[in-house]
N, C-alpha and C. Protein backbone atom coordinates (compact mmCIF):
# COMPACT_ATOMS: atom_id res chain seq x y z
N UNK A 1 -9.38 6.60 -22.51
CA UNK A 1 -8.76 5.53 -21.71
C UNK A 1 -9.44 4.20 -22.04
N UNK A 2 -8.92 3.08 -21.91
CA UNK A 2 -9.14 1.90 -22.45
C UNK A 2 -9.92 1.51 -21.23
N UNK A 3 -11.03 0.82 -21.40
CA UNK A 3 -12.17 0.35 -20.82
C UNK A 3 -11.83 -0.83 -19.85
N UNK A 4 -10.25 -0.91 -19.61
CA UNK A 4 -9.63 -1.92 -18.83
C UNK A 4 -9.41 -1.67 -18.27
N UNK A 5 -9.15 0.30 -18.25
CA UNK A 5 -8.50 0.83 -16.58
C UNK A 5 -9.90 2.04 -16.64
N UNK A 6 -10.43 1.54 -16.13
CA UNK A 6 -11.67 3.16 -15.77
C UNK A 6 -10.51 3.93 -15.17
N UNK A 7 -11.34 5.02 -14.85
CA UNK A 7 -10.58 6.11 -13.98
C UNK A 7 -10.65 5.62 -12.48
N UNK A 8 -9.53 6.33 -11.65
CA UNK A 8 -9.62 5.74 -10.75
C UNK A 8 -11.09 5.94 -9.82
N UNK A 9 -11.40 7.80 -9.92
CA UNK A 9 -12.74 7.73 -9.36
C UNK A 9 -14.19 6.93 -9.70
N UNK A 10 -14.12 6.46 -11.02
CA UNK A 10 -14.68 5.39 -11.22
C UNK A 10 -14.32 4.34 -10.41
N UNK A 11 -13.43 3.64 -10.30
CA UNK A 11 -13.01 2.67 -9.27
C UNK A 11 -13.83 2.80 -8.27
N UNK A 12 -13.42 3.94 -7.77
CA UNK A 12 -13.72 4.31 -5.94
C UNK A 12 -15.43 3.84 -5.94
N UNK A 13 -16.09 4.34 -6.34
CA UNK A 13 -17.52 4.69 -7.13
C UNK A 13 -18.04 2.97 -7.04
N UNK A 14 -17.49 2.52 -7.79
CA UNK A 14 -17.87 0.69 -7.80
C UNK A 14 -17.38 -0.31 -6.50
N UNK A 15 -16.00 0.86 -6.34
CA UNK A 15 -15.25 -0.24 -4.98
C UNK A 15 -16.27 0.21 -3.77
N UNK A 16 -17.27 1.14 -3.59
CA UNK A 16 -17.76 1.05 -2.45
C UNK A 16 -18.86 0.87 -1.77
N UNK A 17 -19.46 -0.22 -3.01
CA UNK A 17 -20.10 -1.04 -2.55
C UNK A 17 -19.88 -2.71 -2.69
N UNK A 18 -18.30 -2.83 -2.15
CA UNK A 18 -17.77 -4.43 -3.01
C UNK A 18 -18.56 -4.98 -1.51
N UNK A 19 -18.92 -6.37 -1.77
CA UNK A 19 -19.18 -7.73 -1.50
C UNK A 19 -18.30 -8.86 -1.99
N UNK A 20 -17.16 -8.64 -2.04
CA UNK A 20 -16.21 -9.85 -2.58
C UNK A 20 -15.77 -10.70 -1.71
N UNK A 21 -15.64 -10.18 -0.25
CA UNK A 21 -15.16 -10.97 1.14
C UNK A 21 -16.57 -10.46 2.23
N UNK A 22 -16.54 -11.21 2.83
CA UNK A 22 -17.30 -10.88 4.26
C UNK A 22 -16.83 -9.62 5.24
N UNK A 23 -15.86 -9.64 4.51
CA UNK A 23 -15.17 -7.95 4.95
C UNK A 23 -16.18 -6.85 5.13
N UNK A 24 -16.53 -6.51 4.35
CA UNK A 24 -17.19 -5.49 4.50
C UNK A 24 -18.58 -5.29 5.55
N UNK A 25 -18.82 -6.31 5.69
CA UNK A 25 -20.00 -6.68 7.05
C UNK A 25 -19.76 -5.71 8.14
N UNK A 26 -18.65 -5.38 9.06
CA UNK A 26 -18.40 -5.06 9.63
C UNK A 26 -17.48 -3.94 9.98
N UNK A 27 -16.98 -3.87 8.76
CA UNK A 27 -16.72 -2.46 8.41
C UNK A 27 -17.41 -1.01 8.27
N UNK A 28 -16.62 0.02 8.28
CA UNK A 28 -17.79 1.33 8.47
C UNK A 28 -18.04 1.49 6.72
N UNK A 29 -16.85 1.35 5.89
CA UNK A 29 -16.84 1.68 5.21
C UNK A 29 -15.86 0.47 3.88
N UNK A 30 -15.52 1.00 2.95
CA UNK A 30 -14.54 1.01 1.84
C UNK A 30 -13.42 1.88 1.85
N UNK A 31 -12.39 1.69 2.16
CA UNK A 31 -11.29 2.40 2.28
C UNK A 31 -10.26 2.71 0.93
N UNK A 32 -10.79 3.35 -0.18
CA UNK A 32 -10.28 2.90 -1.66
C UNK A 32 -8.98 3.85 -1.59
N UNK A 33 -8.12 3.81 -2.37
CA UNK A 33 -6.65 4.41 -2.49
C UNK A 33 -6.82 5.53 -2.99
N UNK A 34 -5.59 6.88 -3.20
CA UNK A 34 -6.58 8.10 -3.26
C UNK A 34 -4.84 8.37 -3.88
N UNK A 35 -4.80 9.51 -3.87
CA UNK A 35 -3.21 10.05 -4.88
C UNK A 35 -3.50 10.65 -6.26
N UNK A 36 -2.17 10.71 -6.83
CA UNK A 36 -1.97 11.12 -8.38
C UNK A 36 -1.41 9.79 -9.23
N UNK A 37 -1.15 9.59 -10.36
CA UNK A 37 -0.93 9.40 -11.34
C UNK A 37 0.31 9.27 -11.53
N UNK A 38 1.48 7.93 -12.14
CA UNK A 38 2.27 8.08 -12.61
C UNK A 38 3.38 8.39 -12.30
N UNK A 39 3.36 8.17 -10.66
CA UNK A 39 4.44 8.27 -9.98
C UNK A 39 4.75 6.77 -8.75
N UNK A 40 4.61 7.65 -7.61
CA UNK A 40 5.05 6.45 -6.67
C UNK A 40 3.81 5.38 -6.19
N UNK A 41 3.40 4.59 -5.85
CA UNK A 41 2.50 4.07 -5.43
C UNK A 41 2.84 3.21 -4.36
N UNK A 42 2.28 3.45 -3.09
CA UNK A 42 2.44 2.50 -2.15
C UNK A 42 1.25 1.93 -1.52
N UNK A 43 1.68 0.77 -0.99
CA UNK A 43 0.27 -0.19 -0.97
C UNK A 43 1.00 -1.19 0.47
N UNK A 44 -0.34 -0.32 1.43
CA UNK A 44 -0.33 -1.12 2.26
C UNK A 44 -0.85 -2.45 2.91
N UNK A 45 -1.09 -3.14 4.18
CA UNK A 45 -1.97 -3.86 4.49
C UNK A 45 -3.67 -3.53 4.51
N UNK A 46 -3.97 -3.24 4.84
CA UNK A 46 -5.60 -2.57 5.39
C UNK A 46 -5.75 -1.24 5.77
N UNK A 47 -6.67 -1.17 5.84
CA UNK A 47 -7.16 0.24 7.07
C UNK A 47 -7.30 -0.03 8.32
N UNK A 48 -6.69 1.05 8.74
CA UNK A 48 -6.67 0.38 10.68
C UNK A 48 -8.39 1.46 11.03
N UNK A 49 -8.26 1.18 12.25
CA UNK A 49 -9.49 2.12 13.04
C UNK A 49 -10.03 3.36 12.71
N UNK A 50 -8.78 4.10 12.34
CA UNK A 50 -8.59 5.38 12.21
C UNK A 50 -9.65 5.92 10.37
N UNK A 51 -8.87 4.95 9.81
CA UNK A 51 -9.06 4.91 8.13
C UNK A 51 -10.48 4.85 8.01
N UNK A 52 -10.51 3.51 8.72
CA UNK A 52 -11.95 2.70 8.24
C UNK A 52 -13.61 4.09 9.05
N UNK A 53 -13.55 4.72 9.95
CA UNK A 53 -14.10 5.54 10.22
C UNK A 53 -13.64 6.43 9.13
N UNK A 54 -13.06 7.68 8.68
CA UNK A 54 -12.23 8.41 8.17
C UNK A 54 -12.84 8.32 6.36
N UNK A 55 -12.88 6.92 6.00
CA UNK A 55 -12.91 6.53 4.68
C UNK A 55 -11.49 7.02 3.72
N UNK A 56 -10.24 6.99 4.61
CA UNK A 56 -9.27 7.73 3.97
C UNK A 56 -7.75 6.53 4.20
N UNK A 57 -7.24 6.17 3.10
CA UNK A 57 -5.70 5.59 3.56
C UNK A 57 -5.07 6.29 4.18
N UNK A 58 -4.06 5.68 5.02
CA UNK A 58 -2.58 5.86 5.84
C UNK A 58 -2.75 7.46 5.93
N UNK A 59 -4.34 7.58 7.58
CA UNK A 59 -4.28 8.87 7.76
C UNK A 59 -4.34 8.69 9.33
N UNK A 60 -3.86 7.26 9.66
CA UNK A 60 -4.31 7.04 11.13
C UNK A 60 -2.37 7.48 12.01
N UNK A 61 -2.13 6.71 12.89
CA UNK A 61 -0.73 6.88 13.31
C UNK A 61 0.72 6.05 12.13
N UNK A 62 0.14 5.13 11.66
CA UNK A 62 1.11 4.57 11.00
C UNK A 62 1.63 5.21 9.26
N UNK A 63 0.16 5.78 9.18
CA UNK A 63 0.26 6.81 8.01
C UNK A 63 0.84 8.01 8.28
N UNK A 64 0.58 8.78 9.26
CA UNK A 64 1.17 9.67 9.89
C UNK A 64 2.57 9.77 9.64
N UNK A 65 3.12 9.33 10.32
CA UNK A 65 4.75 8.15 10.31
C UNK A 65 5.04 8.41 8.81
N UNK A 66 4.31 7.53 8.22
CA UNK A 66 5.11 7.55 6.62
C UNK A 66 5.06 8.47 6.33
N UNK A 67 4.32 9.48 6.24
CA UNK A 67 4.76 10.81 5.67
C UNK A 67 5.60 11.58 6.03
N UNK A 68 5.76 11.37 7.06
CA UNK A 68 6.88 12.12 7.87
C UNK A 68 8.40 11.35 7.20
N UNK A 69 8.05 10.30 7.66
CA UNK A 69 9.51 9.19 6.28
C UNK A 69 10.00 9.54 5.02
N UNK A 70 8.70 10.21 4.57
CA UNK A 70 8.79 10.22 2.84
C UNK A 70 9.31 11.47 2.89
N UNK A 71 8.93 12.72 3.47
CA UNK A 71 9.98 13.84 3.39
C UNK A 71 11.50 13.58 4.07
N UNK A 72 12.13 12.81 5.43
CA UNK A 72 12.84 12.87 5.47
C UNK A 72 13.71 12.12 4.27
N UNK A 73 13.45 10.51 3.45
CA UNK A 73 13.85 10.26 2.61
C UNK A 73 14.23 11.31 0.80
N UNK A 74 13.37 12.11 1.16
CA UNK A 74 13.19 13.22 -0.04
C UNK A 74 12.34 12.78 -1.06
N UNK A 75 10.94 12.28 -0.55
CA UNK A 75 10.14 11.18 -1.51
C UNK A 75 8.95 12.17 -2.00
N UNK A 76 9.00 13.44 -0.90
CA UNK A 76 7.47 14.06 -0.55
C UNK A 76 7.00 14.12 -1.59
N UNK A 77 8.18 15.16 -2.43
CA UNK A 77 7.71 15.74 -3.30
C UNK A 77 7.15 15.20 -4.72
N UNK A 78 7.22 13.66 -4.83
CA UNK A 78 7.09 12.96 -6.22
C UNK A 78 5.10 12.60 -5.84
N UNK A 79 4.73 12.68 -7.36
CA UNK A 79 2.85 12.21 -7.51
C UNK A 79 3.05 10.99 -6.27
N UNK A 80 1.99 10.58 -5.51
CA UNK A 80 2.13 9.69 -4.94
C UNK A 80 0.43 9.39 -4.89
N UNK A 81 0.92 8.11 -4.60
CA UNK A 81 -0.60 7.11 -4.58
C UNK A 81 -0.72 6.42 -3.57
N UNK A 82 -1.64 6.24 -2.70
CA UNK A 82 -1.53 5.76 -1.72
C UNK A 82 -2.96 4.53 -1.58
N UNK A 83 -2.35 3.40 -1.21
CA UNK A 83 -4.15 2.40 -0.61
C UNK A 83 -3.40 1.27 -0.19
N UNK A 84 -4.03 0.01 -0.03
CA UNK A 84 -4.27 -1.13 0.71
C UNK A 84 -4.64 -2.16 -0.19
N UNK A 85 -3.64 -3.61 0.02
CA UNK A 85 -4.16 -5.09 -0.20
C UNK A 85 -5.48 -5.04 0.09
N UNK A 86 -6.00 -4.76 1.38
CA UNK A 86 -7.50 -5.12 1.49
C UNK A 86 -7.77 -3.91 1.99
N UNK A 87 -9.44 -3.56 1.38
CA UNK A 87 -9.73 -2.15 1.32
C UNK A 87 -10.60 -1.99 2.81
N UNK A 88 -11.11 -3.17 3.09
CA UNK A 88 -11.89 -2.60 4.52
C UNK A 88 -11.13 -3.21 5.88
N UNK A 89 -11.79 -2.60 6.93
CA UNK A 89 -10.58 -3.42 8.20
C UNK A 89 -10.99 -4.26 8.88
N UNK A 90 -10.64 -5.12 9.23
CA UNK A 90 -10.68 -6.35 9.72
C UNK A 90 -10.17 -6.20 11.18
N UNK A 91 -10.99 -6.59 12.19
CA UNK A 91 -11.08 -6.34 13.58
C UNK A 91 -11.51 -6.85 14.66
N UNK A 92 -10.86 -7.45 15.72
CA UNK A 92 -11.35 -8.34 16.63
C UNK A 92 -11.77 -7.12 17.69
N UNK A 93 -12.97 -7.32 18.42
CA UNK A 93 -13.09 -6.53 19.39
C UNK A 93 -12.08 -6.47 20.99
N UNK A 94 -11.91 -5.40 21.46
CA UNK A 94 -11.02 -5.77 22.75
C UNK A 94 -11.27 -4.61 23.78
N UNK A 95 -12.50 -5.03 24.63
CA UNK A 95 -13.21 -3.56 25.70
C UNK A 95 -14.01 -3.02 24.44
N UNK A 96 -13.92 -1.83 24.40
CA UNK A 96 -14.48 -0.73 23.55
C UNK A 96 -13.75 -0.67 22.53
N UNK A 97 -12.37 -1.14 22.48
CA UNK A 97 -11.47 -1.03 21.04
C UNK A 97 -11.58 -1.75 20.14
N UNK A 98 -11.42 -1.63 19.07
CA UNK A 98 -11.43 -2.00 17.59
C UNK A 98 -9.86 -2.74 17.10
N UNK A 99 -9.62 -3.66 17.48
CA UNK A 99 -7.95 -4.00 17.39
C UNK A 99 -8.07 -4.91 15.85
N UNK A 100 -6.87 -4.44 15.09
CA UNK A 100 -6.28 -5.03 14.25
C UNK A 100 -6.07 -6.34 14.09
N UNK A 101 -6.76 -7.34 13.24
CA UNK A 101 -6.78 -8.50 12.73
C UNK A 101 -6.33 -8.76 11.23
N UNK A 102 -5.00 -9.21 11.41
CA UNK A 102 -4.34 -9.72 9.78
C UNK A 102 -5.40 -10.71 9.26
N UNK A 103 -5.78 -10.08 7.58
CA UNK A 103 -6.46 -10.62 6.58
C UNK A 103 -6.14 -11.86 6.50
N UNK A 104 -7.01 -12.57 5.92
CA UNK A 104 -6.87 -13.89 5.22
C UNK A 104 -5.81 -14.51 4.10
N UNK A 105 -5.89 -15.54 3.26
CA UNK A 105 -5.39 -15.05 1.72
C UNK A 105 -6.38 -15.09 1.09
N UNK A 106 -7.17 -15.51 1.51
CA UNK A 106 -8.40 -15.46 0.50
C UNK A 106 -9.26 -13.69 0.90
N UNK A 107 -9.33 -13.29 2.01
CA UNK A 107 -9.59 -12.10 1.61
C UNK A 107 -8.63 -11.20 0.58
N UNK A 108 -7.32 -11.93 0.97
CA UNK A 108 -6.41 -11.30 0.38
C UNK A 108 -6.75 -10.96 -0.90
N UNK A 109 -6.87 -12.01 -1.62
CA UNK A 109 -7.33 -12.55 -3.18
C UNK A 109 -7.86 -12.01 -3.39
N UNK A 110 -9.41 -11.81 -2.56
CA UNK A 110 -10.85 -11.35 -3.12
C UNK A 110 -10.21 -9.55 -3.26
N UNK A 111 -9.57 -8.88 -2.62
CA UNK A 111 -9.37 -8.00 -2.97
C UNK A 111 -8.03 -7.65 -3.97
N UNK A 112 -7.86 -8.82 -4.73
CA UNK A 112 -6.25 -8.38 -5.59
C UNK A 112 -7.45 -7.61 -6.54
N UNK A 113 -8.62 -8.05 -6.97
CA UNK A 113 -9.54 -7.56 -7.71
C UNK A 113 -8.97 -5.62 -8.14
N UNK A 114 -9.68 -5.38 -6.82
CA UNK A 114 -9.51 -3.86 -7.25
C UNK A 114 -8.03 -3.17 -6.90
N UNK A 115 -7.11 -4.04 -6.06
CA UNK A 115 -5.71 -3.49 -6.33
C UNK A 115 -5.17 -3.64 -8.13
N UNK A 116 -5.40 -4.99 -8.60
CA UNK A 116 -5.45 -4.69 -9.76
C UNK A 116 -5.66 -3.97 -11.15
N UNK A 117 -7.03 -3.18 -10.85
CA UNK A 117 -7.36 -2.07 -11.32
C UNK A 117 -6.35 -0.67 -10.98
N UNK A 118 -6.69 -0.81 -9.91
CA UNK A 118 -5.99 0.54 -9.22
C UNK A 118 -4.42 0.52 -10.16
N UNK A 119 -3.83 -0.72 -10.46
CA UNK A 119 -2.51 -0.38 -10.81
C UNK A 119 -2.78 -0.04 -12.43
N UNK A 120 -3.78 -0.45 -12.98
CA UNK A 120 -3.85 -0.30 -14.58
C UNK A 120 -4.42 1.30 -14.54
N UNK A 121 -5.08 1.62 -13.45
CA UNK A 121 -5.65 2.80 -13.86
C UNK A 121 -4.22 4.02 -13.37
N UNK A 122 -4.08 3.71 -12.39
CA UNK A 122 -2.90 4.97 -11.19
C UNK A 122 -1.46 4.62 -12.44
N UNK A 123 -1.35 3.07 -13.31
CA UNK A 123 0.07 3.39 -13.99
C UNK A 123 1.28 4.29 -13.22
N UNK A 124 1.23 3.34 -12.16
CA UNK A 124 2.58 4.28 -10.82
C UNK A 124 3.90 3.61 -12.03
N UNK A 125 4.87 4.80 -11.41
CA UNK A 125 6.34 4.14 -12.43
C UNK A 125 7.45 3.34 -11.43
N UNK A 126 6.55 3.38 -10.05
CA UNK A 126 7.21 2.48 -8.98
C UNK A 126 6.39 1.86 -8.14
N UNK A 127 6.46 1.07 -7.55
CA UNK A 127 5.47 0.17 -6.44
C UNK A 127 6.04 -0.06 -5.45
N UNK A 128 5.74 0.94 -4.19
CA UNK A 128 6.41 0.05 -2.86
C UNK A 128 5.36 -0.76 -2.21
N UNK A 129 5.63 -1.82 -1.55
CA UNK A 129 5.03 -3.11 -0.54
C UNK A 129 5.75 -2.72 0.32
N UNK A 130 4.63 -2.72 1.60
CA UNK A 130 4.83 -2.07 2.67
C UNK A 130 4.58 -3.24 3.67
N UNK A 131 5.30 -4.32 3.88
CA UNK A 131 5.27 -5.40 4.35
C UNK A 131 4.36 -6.41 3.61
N UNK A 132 4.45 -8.15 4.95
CA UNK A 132 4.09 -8.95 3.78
C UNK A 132 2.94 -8.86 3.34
N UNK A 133 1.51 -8.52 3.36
CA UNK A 133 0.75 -8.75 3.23
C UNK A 133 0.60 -8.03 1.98
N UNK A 134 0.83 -6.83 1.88
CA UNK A 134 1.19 -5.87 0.44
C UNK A 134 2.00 -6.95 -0.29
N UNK A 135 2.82 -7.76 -0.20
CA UNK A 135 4.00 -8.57 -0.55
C UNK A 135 3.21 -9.33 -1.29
N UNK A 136 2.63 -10.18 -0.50
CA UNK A 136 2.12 -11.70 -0.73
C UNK A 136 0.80 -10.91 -1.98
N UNK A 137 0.26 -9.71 -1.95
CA UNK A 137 -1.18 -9.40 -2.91
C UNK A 137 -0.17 -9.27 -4.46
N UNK A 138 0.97 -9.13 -4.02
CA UNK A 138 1.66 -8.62 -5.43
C UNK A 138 2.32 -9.52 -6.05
N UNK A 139 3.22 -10.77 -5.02
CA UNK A 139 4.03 -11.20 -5.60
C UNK A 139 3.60 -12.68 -5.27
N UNK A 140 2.85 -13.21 -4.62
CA UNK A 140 1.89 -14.32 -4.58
C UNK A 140 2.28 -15.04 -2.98
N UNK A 141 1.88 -16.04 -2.21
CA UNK A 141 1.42 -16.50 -1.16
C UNK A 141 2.59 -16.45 0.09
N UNK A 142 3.81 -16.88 -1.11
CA UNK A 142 4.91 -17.37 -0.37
C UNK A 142 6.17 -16.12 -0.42
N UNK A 143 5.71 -15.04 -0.87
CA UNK A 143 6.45 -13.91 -0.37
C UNK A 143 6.57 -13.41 0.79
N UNK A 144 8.09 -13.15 1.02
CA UNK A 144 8.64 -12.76 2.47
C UNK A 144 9.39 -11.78 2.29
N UNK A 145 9.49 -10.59 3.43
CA UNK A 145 9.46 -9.46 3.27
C UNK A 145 11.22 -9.88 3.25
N UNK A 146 11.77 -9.99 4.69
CA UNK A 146 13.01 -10.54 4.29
C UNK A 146 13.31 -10.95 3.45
N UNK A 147 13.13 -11.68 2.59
CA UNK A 147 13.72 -12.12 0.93
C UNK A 147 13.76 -11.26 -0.32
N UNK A 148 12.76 -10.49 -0.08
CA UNK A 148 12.78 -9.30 -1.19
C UNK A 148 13.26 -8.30 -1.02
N UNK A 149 12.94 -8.20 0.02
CA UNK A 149 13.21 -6.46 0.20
C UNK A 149 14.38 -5.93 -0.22
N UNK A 150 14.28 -4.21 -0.42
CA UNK A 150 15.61 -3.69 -0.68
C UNK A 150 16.24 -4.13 -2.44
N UNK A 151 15.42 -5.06 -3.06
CA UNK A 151 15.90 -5.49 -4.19
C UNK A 151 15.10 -4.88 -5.43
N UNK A 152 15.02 -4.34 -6.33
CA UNK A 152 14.39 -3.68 -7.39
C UNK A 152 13.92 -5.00 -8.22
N UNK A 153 12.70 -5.06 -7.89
CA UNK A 153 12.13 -6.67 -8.67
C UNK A 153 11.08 -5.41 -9.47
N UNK A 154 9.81 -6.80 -10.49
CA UNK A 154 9.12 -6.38 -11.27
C UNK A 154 7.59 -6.91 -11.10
N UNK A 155 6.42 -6.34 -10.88
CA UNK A 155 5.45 -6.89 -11.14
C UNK A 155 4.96 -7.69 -12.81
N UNK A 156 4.03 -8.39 -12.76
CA UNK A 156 3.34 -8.97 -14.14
C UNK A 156 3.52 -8.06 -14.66
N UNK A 157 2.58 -7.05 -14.67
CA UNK A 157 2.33 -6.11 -15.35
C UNK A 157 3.60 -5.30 -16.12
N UNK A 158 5.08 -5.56 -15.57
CA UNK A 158 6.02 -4.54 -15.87
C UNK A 158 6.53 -3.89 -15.16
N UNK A 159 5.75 -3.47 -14.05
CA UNK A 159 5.91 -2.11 -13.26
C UNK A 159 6.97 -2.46 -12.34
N UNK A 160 8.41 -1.57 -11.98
CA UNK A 160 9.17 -1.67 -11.54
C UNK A 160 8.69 -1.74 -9.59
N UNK A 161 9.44 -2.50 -9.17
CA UNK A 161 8.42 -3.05 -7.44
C UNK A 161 9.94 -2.78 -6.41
N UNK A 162 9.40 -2.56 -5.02
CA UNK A 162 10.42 -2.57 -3.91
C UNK A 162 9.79 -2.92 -2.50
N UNK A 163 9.76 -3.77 -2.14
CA UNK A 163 9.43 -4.07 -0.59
C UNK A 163 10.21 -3.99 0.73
N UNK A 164 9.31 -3.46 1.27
CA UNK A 164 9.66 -3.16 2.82
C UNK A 164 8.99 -3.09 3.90
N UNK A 165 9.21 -2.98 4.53
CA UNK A 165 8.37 -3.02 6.37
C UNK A 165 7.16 -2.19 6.15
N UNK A 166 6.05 -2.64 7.17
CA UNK A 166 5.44 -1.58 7.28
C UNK A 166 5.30 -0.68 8.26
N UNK A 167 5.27 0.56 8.39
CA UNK A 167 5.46 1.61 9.16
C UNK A 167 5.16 1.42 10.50
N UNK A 168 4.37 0.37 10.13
CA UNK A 168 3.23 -0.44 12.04
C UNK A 168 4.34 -0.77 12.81
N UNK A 169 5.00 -1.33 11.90
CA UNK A 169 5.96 -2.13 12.48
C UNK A 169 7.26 -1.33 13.38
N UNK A 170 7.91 -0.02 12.87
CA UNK A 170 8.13 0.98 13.79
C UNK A 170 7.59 1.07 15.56
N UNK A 171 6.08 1.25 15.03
CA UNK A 171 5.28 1.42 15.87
C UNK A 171 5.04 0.54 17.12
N UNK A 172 5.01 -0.83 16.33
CA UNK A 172 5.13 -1.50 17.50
C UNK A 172 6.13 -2.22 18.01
N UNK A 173 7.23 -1.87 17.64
CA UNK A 173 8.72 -2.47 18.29
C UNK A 173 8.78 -1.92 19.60
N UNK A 174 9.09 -2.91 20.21
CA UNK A 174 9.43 -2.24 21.53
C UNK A 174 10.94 -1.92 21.61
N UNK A 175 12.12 -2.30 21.05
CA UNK A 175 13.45 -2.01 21.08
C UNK A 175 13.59 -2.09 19.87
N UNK A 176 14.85 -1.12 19.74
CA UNK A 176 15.21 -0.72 18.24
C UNK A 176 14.13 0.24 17.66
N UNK A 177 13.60 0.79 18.04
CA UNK A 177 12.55 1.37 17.15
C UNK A 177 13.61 2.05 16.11
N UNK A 178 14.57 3.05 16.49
CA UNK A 178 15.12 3.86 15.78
C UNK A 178 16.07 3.16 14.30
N UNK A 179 16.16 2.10 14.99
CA UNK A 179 17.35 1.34 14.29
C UNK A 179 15.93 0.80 12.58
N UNK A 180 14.77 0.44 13.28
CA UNK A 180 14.08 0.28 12.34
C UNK A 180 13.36 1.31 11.47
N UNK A 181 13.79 2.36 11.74
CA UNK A 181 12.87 3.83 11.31
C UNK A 181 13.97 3.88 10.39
N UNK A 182 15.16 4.23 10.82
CA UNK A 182 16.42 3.76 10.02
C UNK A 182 16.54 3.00 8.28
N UNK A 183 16.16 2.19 9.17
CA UNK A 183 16.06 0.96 7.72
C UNK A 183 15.21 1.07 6.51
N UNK A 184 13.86 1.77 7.15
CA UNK A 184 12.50 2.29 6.51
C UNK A 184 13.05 3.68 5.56
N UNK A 185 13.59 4.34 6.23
CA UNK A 185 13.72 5.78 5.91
C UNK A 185 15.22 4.78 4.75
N UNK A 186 16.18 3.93 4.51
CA UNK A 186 16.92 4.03 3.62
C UNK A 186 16.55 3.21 2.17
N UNK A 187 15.30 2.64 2.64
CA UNK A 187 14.38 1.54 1.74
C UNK A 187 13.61 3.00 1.02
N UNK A 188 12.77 4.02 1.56
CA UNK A 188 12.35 4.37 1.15
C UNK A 188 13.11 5.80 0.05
N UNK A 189 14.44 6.09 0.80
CA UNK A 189 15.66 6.32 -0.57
C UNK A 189 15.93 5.45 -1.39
N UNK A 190 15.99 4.85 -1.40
CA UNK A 190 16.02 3.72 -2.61
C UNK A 190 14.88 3.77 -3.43
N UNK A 191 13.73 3.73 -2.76
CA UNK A 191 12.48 3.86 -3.83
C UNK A 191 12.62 5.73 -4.74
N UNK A 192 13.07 6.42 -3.89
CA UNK A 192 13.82 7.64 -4.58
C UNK A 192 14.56 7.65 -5.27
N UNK A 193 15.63 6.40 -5.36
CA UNK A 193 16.68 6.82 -6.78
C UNK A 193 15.95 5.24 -7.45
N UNK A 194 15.64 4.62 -7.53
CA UNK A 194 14.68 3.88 -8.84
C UNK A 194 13.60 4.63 -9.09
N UNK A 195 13.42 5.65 -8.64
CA UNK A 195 12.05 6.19 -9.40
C UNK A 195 12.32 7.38 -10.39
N UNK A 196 13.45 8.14 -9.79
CA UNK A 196 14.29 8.42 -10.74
C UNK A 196 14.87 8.00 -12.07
N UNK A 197 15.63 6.54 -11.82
CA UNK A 197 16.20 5.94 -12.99
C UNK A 197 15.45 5.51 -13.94
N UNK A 198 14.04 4.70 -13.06
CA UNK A 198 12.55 4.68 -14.06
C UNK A 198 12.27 6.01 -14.94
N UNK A 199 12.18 6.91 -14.19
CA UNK A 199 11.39 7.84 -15.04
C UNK A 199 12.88 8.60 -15.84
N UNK A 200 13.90 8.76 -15.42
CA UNK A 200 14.89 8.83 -16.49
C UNK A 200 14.74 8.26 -17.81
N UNK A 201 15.10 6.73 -17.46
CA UNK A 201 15.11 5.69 -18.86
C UNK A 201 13.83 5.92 -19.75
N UNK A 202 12.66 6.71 -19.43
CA UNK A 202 11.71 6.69 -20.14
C UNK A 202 11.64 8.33 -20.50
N UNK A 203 12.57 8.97 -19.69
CA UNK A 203 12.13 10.04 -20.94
C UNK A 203 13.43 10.08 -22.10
N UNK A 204 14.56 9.29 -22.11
CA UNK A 204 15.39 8.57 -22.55
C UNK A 204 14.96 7.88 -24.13
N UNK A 205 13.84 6.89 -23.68
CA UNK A 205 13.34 6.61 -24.42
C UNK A 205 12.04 7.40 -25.46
């Protein structure tokens, strides 16, 4: 392998001791992306409470959720990759709880670092963004989930891209939830038949 994409457990290995943001101060941990190779890759906002104890992506309630999405969409079964714009969590205190605080852009930034890697090394043949903040690490400041979404765009790199909500967002609707689980679950068929047509056209080729 070319000395541009270590392996990913190499990654993990270097990502967990990053100092790139003040992030990590207060964090338990490094929350690095975990999966297979060469298939789907999805990339969320952060690690919530759950993760950042855990040291594991989308294993808290909102991860939960997506998996449950990805089989009803018929996604289960494809390699999948799973991590985060920013690898540690960011958290305002509230009583004894640990509540969720949206990143910076500049944390944002400081961590395109090792999402960057992660995509040269994982070579997914699809990329979902799982709202904006996944949005804005991929497609730059002024990305909006409304404007993209649902549309088969392309990263720098090549790699075929699809944005959509993130699963939180289910979670915390107070009306419509269903109508938005809905929308999630037909975004994430869609990432099922482009991942298809991707990996078609290339064994095609």
């Amino acid at each position: 392998m070319s000395p541009r994409a270590p392996s990913l457990a190499a990654l993990r290995r270097e990502a967990a001791d990053c100092r790139r943001c003040p992030l990590y101060a207060r964090a338990t941990q490094t929350v690095f992306g975990e999966g297979g190779r060469g298939g789907l890759m999805l990339v969320g906002e952060q690690p919530g409470d759950v993760e950042d104890r855990e040291g594991r992506p989308f294993v808290g309630p909102a991860g939960r959720l997506l998996r449950e999405l990805l089989v009803e969409a018929g996604v289960a079964e494809e390699p999948l990759y799973v991590t985060n714009a920013v690898k540690h969590f960011k958290w305002r205190p509230s009583g004894k709880r640990r509540i969720h605080d949206k990143p910076s852009w500049s944390e944002v930034k400081a961590c395109g670092h090792w999402l960057g890697l992660e995509l040269a090394s994982a070579r997914p043949a699809l990329v979902v963004c799982l709202g904006a903040t996944a949005a804005q690490a991929l497609f730059g400041r002024e990305a909006r989930v409304g404007r993209l979404r649902s549309k088969r765009l392309e990263l720098e790199g090549g790699q075929p891209a699809l944005v959509t909500m993130h699963p939180s967002a289910i979670l915390r609707a107070d009306a419509d939830r269903e109508a938005r689980r809905r929308e999630l679950v037909r975004d994430l068929e869609l990432a099922r038949e482009l991942l298809r047509d991707v990996k078609g056209g290339k064994a095609a080729a």
